[in-house]
Protein backbone atom coordinates (compact mmCIF):
# COMPACT_ATOMS: atom_id res chain seq x y z
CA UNK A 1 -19.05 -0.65 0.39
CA UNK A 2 -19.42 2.14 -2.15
CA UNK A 3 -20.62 5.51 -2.45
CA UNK A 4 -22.43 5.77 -5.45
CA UNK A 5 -21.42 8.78 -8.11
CA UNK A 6 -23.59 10.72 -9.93
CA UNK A 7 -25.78 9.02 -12.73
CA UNK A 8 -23.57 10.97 -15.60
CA UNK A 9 -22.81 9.37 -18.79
CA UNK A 10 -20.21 9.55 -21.34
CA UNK A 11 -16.35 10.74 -21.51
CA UNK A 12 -14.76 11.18 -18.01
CA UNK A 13 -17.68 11.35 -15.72
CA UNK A 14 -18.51 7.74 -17.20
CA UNK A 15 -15.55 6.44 -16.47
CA UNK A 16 -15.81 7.53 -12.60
CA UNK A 17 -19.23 5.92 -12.79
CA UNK A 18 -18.27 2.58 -14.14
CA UNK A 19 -14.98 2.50 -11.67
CA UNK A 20 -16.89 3.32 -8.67
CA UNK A 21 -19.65 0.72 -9.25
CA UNK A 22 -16.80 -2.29 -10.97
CA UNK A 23 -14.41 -1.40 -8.17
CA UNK A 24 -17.03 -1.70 -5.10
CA UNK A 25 -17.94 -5.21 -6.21
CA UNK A 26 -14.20 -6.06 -5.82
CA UNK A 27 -13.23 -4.62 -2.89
CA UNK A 28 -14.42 -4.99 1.00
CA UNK A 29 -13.24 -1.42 1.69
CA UNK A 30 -15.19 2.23 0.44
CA UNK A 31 -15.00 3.15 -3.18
CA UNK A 32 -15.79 7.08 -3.66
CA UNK A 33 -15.66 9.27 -6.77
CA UNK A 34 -12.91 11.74 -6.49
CA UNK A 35 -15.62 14.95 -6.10
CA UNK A 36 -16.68 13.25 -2.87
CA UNK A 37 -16.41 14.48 0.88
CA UNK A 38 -15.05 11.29 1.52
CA UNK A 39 -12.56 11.32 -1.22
CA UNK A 40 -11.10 14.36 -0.29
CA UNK A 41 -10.90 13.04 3.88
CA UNK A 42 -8.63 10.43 2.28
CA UNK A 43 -6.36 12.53 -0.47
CA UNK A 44 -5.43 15.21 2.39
CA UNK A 45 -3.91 12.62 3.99
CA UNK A 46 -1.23 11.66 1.57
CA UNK A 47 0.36 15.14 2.25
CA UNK A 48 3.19 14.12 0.02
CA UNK A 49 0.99 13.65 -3.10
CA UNK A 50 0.44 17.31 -3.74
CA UNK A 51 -2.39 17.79 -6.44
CA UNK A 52 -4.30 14.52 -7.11
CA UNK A 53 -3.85 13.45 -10.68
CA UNK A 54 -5.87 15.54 -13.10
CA UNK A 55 -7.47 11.62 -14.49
CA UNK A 56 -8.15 10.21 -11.16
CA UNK A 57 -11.71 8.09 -11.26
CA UNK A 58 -12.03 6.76 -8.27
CA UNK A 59 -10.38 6.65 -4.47
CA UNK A 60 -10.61 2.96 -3.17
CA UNK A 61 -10.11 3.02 0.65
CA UNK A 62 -8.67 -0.45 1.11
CA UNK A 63 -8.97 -2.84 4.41
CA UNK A 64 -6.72 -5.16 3.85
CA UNK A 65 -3.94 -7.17 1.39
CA UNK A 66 -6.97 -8.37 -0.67
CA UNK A 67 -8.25 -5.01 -1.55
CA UNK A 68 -5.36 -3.84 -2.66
CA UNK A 69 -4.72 -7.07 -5.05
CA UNK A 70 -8.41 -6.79 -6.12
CA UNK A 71 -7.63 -2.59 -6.85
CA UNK A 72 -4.22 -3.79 -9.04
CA UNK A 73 -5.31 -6.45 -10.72
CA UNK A 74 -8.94 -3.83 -11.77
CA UNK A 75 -6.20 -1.62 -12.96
CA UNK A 76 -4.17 -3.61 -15.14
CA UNK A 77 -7.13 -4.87 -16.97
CA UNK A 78 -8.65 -1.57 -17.33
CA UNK A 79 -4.88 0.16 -18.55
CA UNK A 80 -5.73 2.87 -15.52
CA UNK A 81 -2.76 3.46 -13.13
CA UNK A 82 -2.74 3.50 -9.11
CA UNK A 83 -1.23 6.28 -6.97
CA UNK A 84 -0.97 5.05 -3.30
CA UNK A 85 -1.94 7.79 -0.63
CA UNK A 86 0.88 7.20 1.43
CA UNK A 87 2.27 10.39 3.60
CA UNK A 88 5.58 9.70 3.87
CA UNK A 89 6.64 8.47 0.19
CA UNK A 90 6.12 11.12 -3.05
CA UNK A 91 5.31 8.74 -5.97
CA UNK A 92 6.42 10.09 -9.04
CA UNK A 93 3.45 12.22 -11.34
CA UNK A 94 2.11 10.17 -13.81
CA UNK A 95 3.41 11.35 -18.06
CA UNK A 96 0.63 8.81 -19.53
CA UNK A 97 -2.08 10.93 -19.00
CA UNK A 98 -4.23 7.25 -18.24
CA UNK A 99 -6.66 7.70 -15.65
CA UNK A 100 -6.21 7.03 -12.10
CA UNK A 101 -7.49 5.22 -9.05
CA UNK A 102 -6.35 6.36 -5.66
CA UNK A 103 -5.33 4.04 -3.30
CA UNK A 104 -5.63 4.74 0.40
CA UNK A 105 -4.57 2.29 3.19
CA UNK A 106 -5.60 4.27 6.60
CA UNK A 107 -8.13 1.64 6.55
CA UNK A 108 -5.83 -1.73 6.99
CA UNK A 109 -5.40 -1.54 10.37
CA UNK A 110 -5.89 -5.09 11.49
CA UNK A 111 -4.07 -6.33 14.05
CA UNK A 112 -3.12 -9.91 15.27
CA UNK A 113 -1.05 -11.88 17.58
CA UNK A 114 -0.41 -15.53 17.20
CA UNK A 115 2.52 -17.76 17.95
CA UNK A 116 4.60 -14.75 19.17
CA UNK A 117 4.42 -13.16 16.42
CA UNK A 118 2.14 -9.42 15.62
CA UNK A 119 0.43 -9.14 12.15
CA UNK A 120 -0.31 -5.36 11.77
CA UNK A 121 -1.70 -3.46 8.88
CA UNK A 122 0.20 -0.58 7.94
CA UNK A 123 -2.76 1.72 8.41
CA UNK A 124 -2.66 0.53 12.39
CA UNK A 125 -1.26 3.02 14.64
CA UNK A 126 1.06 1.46 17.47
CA UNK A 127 -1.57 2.46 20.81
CA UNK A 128 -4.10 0.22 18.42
CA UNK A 129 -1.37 -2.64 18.23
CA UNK A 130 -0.16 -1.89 22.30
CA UNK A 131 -4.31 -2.56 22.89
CA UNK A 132 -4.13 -5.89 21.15
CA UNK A 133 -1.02 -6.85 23.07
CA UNK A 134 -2.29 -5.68 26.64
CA UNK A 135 -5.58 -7.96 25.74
CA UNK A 136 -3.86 -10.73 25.00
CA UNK A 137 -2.38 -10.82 28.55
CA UNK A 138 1.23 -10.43 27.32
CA UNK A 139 4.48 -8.77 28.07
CA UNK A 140 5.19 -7.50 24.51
CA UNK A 141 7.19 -4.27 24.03
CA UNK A 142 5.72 -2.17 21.03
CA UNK A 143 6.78 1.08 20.43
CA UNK A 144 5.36 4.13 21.93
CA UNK A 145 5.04 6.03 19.05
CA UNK A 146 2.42 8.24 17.41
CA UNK A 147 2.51 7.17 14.03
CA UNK A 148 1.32 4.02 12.18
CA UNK A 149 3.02 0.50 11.73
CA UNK A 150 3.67 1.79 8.01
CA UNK A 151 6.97 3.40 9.80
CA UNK A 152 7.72 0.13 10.97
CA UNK A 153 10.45 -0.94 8.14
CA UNK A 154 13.34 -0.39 10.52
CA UNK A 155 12.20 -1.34 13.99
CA UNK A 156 13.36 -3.68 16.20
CA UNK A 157 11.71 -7.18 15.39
CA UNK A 158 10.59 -6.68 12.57
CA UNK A 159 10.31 -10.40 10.76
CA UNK A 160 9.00 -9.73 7.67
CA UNK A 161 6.49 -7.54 5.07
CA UNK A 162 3.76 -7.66 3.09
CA UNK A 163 4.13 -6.51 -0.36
CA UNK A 164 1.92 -6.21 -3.30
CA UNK A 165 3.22 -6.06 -6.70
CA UNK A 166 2.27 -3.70 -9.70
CA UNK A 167 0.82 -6.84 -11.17
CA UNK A 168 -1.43 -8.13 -8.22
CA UNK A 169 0.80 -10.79 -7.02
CA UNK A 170 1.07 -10.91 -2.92
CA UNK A 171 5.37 -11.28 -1.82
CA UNK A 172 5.70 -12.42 1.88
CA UNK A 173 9.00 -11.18 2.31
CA UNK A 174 12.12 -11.94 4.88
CA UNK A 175 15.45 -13.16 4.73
CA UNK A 176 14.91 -16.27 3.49
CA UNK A 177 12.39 -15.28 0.76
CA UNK A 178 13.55 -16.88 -2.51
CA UNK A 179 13.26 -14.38 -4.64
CA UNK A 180 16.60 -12.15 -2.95
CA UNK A 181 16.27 -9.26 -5.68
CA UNK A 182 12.97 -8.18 -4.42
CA UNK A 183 14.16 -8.57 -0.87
CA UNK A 184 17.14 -6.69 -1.79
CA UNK A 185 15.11 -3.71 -2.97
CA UNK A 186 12.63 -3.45 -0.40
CA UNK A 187 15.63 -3.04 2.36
CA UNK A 188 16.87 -0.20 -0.09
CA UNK A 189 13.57 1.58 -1.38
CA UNK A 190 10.07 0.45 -0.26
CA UNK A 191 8.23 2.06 -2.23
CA UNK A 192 10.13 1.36 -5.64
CA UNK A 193 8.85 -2.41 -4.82
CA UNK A 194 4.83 -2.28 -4.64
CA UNK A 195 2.17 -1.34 -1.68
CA UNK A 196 3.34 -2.49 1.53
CA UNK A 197 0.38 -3.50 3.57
CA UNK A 198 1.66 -5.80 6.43
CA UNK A 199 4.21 -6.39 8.72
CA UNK A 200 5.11 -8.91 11.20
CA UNK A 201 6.74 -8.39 14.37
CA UNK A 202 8.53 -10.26 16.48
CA UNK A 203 5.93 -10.07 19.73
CA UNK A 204 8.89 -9.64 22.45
CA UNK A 205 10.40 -7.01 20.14
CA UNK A 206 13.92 -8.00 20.72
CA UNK A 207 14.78 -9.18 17.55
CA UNK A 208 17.40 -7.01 15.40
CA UNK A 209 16.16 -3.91 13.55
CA UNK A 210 15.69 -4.62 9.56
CA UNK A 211 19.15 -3.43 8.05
CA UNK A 212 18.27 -0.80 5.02
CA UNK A 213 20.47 -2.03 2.30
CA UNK A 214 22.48 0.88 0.31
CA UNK A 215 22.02 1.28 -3.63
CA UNK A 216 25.07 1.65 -5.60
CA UNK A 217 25.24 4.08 -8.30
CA UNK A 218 24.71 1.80 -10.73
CA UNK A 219 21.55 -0.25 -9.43
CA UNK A 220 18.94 1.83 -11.26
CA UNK A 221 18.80 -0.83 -13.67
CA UNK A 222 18.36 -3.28 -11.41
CA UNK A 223 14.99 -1.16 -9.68
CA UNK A 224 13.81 -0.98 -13.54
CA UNK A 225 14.61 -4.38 -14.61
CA UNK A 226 12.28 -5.36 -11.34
CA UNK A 227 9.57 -2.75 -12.06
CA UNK A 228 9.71 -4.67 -15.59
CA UNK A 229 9.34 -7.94 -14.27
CA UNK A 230 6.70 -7.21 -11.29
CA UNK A 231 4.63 -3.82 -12.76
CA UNK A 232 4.92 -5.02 -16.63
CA UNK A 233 1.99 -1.97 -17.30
CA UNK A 234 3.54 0.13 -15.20
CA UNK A 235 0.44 0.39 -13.24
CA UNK A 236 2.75 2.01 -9.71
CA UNK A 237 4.64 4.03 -12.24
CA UNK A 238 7.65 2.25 -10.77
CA UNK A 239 11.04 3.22 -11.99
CA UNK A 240 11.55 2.03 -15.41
């Protein structure tokens, strides 16, 4: 669904145009011009993101995984960078001066249970994933907590993530997910990875708690030689 801008033309009021109306045929989720009512609903929520970029063209509120590959993989073909509105993690000021989309996630709140197992969105909050639970006729212990699932990373049970990439690529990661270095850096910097959007729980919730790994003082380069390999246009503005 998108809101449509105003019919401008030309320099940066063209490019909010052309984002708005390319990104709404992408993505299942609203796409609103930053001026917008709606935009600003979604940009106060990332209290950690201060002022919005001075470039940014568009706010995409995504639903789910697939909106945000659709938003990354718009962005890297258009050289236009993505700020998630996230209100917990401050992602580092863009020094390109490219324009911006803003990526908001309130919106991917869907929740399921099969086999045992919870698949929340990170926009979810945990009474919306205790209601799923309590219809399903189970036991399950979620938290009773007022925040979202996107402070799940440490709970107990949690199984696995969700993770998008700078370049649009989806990671399902766990333990055993063979590519260890990304695994590695999600335990010690979320954010410094790509957009979270899902986790999975363990639907009793007595597995172990995710154990945060500790960077050494020397493992920048290894969070710039993955932003290299996975956001190759720096479209997160990962470290590099």
């Amino acid at each position: 669904m998108t809101i449509s801008p105003r019919p401008q033309h030309g320099g940066a009021s063209g490019r909010v145009a052309r984002a708005a109306l390319e990104l709404g045929d992408l993505v299942d989720g609203p796409v609103t011009p930053p001026y917008t009512a709606d935009a600003a609903v979604d940009l106060l929520r990332a209290t950690s993101l201060g002022r919005p970029p001075s470039h940014l063209v568009a706010v995409v509120g995504a639903t789910g995984t697939r909106d945000v590959v659709a938003t990354l993989r718009w962005a890297n073909a258009h050289d236009v960078e993505v700020v998630v509105l996230d209100p917990h993690t401050a992602q580092p000021p863009s020094r390109t001066g490219r324009p911006a989309v803003a990526l908001s996630l309130s919106r991917a709140d869907r929740v399921v249970l099969h086999d045992g197992l919870l698949h929340a969105g990170v926009g979810a909050s945990w009474a919306q994933v205790r209601g799923v639970v309590a219809a399903s006729g189970g036991t399950v212990r979620v938290p009773r907590r007022r925040d979202t699932v996107a402070d799940a990373p440490g709970a107990g049970g949690l199984r696995g993530v969700t993770v998008v990439t700078g370049d649009g690529a989806v990671h399902h990661l766990a333990g055993r997910h063979p590519d260890p270095e990304l695994w590695w850096a999600f335990r010690c910097r979320p954010e410094a990875v790509g957009v979270v959007t899902e986790i999975v729980l363990d639907a009793d919730g007595a597995g172990p708690a995710l154990l945060p790994a500790e960077p050494a003082d020397g493992d920048e380069a290894r969070f710039a030689a993955l932003a290299r390999r996975h956001d190759p246009a720096g479209v997160l503005g990962l470290p590099g």
